[in-house]
N, C-alpha and C. Protein backbone atom coordinates (compact mmCIF):
# COMPACT_ATOMS: atom_id res chain seq x y z
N UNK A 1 60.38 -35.42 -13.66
CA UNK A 1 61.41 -36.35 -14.07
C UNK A 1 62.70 -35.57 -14.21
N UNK A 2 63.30 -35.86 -13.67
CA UNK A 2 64.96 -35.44 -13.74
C UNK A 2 65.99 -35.89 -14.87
N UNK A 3 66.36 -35.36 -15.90
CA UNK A 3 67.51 -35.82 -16.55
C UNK A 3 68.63 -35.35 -16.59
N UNK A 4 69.83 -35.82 -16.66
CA UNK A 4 71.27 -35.17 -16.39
C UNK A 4 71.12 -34.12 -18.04
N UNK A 5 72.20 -33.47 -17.61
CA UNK A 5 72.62 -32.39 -18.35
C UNK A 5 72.93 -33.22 -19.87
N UNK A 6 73.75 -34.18 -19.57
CA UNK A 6 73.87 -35.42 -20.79
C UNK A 6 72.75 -35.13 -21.74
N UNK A 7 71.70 -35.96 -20.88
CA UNK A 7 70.58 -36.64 -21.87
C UNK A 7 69.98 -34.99 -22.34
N UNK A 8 69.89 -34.35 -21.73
CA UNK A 8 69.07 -32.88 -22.31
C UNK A 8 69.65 -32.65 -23.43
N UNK A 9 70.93 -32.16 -23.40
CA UNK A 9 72.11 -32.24 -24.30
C UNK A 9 71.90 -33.10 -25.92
N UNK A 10 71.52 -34.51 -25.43
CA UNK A 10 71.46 -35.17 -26.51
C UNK A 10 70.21 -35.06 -27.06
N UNK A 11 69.22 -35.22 -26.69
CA UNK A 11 67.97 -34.82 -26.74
C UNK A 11 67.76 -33.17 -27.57
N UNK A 12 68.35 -32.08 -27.36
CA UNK A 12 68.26 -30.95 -28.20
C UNK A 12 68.95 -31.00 -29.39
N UNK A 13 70.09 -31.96 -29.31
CA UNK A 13 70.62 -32.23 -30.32
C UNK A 13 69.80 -33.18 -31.87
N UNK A 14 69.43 -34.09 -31.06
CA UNK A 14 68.30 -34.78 -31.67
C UNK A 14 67.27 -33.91 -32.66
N UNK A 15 66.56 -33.40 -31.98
CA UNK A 15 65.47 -32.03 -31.85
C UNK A 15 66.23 -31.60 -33.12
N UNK A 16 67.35 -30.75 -33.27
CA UNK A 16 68.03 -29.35 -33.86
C UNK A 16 68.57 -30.71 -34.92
N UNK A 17 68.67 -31.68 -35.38
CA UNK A 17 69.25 -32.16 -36.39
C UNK A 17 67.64 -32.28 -37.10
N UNK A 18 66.85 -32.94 -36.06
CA UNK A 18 65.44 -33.31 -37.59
C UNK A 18 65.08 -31.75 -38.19
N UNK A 19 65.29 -30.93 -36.81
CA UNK A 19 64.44 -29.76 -37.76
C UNK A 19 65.12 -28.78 -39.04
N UNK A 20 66.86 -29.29 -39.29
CA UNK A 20 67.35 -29.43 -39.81
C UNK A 20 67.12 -30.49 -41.54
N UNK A 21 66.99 -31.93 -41.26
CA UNK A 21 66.70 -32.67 -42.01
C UNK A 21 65.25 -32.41 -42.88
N UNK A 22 64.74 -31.62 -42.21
CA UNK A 22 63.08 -31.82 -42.08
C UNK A 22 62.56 -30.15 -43.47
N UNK A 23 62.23 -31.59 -44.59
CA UNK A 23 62.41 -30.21 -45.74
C UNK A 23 61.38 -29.62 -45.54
N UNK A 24 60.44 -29.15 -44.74
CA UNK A 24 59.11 -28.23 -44.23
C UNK A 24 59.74 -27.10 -43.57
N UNK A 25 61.10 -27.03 -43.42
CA UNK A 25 61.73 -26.36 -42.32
C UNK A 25 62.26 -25.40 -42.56
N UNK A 26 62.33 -24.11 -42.29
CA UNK A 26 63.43 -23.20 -43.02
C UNK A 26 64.01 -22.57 -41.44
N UNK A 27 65.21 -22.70 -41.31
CA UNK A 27 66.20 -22.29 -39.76
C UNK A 27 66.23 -20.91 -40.02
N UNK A 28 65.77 -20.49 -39.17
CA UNK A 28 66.54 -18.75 -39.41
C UNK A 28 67.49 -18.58 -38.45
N UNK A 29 68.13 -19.11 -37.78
CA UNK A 29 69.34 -19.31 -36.92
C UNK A 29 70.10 -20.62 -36.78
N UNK A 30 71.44 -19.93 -36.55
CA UNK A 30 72.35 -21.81 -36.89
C UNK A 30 72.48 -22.49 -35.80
N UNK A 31 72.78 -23.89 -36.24
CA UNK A 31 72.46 -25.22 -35.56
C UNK A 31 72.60 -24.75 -33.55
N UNK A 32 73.62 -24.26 -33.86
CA UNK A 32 73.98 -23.75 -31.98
C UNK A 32 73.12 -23.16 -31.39
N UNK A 33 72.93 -21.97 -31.99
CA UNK A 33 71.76 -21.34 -31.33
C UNK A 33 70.51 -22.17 -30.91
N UNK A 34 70.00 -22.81 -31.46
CA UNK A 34 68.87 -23.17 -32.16
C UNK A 34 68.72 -24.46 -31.02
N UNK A 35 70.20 -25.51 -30.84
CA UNK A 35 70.09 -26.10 -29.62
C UNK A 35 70.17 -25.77 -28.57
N UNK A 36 70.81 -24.37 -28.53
CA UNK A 36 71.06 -23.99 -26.55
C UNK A 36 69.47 -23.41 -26.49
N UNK A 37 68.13 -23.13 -27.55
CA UNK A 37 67.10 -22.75 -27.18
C UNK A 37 66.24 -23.60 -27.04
N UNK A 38 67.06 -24.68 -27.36
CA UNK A 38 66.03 -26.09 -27.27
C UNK A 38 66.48 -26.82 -25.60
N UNK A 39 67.63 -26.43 -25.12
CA UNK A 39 67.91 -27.03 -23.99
C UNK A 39 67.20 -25.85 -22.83
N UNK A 40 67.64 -24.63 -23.41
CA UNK A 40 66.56 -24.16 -22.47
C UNK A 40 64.94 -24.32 -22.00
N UNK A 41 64.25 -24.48 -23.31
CA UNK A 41 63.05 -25.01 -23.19
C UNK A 41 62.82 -26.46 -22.64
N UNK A 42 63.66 -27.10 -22.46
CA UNK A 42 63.38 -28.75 -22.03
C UNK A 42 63.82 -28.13 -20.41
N UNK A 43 64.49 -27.14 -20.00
CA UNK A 43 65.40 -27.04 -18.90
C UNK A 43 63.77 -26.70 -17.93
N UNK A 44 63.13 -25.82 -18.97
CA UNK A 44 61.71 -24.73 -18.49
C UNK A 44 60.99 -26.09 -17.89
N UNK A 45 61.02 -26.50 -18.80
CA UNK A 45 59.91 -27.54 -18.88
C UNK A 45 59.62 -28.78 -17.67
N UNK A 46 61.12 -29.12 -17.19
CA UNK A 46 61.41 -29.70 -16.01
C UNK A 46 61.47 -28.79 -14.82
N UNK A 47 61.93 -28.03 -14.68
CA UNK A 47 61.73 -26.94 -13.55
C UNK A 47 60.15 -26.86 -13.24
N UNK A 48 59.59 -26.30 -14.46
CA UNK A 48 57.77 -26.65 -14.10
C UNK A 48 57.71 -27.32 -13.52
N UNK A 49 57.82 -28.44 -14.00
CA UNK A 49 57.34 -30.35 -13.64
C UNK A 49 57.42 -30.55 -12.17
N UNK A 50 58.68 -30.24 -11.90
CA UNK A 50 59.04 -30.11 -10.74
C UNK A 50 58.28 -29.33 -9.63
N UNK A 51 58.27 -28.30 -10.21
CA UNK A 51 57.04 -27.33 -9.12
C UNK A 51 55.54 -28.06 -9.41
N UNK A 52 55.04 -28.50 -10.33
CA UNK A 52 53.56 -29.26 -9.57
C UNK A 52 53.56 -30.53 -8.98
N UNK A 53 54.73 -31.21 -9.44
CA UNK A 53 55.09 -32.33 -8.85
C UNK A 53 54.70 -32.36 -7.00
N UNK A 54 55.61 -31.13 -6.47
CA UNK A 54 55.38 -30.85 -5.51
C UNK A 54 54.26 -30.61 -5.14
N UNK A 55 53.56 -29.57 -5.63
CA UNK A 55 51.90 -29.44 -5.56
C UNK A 55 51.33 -30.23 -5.13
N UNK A 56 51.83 -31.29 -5.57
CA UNK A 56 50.21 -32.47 -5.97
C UNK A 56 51.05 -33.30 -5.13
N UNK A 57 52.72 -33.59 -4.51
CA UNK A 57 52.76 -34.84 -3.51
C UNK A 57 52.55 -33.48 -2.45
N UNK A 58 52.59 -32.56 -1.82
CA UNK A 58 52.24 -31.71 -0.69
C UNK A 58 50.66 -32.14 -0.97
N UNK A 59 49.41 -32.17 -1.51
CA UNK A 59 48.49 -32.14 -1.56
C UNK A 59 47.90 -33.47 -1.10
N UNK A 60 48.86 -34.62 -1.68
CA UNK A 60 48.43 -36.21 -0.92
C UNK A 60 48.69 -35.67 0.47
N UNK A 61 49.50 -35.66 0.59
CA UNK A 61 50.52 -35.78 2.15
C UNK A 61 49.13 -34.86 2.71
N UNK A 62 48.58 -33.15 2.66
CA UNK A 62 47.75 -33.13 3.23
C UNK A 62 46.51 -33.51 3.67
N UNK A 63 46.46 -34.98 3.22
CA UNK A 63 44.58 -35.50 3.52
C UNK A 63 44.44 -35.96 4.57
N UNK A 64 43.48 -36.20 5.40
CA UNK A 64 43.25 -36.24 6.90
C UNK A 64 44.09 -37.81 6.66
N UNK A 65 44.28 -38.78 6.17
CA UNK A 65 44.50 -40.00 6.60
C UNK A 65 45.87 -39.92 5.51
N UNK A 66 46.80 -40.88 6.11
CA UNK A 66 47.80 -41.29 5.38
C UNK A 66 47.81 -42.04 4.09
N UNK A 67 48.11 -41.52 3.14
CA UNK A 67 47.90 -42.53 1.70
C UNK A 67 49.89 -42.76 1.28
N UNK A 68 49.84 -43.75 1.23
CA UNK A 68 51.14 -44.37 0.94
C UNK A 68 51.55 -43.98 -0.30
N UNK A 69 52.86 -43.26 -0.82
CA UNK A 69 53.34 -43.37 -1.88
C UNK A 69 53.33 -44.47 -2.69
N UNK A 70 53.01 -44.15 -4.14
CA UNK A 70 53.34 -45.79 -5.03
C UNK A 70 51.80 -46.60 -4.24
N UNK A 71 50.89 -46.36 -3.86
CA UNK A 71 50.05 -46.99 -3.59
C UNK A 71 49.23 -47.23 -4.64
N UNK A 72 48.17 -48.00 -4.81
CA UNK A 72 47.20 -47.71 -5.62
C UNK A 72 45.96 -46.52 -5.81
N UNK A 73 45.85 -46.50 -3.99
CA UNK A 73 44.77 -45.12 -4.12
C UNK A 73 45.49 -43.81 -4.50
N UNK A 74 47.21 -43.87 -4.15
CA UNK A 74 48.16 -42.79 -3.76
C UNK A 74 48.51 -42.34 -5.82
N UNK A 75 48.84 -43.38 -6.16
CA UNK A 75 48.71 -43.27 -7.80
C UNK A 75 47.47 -42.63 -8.51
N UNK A 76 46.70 -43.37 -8.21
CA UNK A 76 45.09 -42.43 -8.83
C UNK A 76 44.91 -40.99 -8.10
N UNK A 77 45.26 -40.34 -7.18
CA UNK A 77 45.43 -39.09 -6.86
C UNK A 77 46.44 -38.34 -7.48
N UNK A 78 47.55 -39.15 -7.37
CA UNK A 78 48.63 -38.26 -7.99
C UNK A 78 48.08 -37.40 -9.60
N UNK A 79 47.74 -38.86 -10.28
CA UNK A 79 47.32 -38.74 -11.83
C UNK A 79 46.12 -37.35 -12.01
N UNK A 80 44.83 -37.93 -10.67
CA UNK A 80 44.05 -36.73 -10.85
C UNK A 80 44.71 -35.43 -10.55
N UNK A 81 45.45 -34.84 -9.28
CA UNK A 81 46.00 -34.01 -9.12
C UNK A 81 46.81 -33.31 -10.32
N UNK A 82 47.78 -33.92 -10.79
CA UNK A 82 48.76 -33.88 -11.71
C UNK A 82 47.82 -33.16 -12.38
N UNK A 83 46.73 -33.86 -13.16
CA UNK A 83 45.64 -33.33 -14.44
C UNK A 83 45.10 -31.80 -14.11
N UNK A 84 44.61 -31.83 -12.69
CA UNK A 84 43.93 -30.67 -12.53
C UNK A 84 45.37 -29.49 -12.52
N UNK A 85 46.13 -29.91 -12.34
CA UNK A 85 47.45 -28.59 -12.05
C UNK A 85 47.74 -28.64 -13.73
N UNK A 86 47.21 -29.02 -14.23
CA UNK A 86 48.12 -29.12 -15.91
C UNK A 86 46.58 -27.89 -16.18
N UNK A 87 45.82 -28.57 -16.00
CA UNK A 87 44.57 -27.86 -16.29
C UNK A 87 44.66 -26.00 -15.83
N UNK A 88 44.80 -26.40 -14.55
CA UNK A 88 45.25 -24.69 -14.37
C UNK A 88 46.24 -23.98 -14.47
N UNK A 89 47.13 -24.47 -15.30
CA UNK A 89 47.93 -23.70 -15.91
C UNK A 89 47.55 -23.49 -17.84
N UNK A 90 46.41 -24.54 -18.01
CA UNK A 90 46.15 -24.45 -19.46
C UNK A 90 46.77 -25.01 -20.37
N UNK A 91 47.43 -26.31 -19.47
CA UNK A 91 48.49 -26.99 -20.49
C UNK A 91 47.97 -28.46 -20.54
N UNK A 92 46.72 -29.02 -20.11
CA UNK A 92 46.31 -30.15 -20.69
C UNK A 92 45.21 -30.21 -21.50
N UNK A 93 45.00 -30.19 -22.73
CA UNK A 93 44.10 -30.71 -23.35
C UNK A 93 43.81 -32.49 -23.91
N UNK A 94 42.50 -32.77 -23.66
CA UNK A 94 42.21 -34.15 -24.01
C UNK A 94 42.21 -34.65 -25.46
């Protein structure tokens, strides 16, 4: 999923005010810092996405027969694919 620089932006901001608000919390660095490490991590996080994304539509596209994007069989592959690439990287648990 792609989001503009905007929404990331607002989104770390979001993030860096609760953990702020949030009396469980103790900051050991101020509000700035604290969001440009939160935009980096959302930045990580889409860049990933992006690389299995690919994975797994290169992986439809290679099956002996054509499966249509947005299909129904083409959706239930994606989802399994998607799972098993989360899996081997160790980032899905059920």
């Amino acid at each position: 999923m792609k989001l503009s620089r905007e929404k990331i932006n607002r989104i770390s901001t979001l993030v860096t005010d609760h953990l702020q608000k949030n009396e469980h919390t103790d900051l050991l660095e101020n509000n700035s810092t604290i969001r440009l490490e939160v935009v980096k991590i959302i930045t990580r996080i889409l860049e990933w996405d992006e690389v299995v994304d690919k994975k797994v539509k290169d992986k439809i596209a290679s099956q002996k027969r054509t499966i249509h994007e947005g299909s129904p069989e083409w959706l239930v592959l994606y989802q399994n694919y998607y799972t098993d690439e989360l899996k081997s990287y160790g980032k899905y648990k059920k």
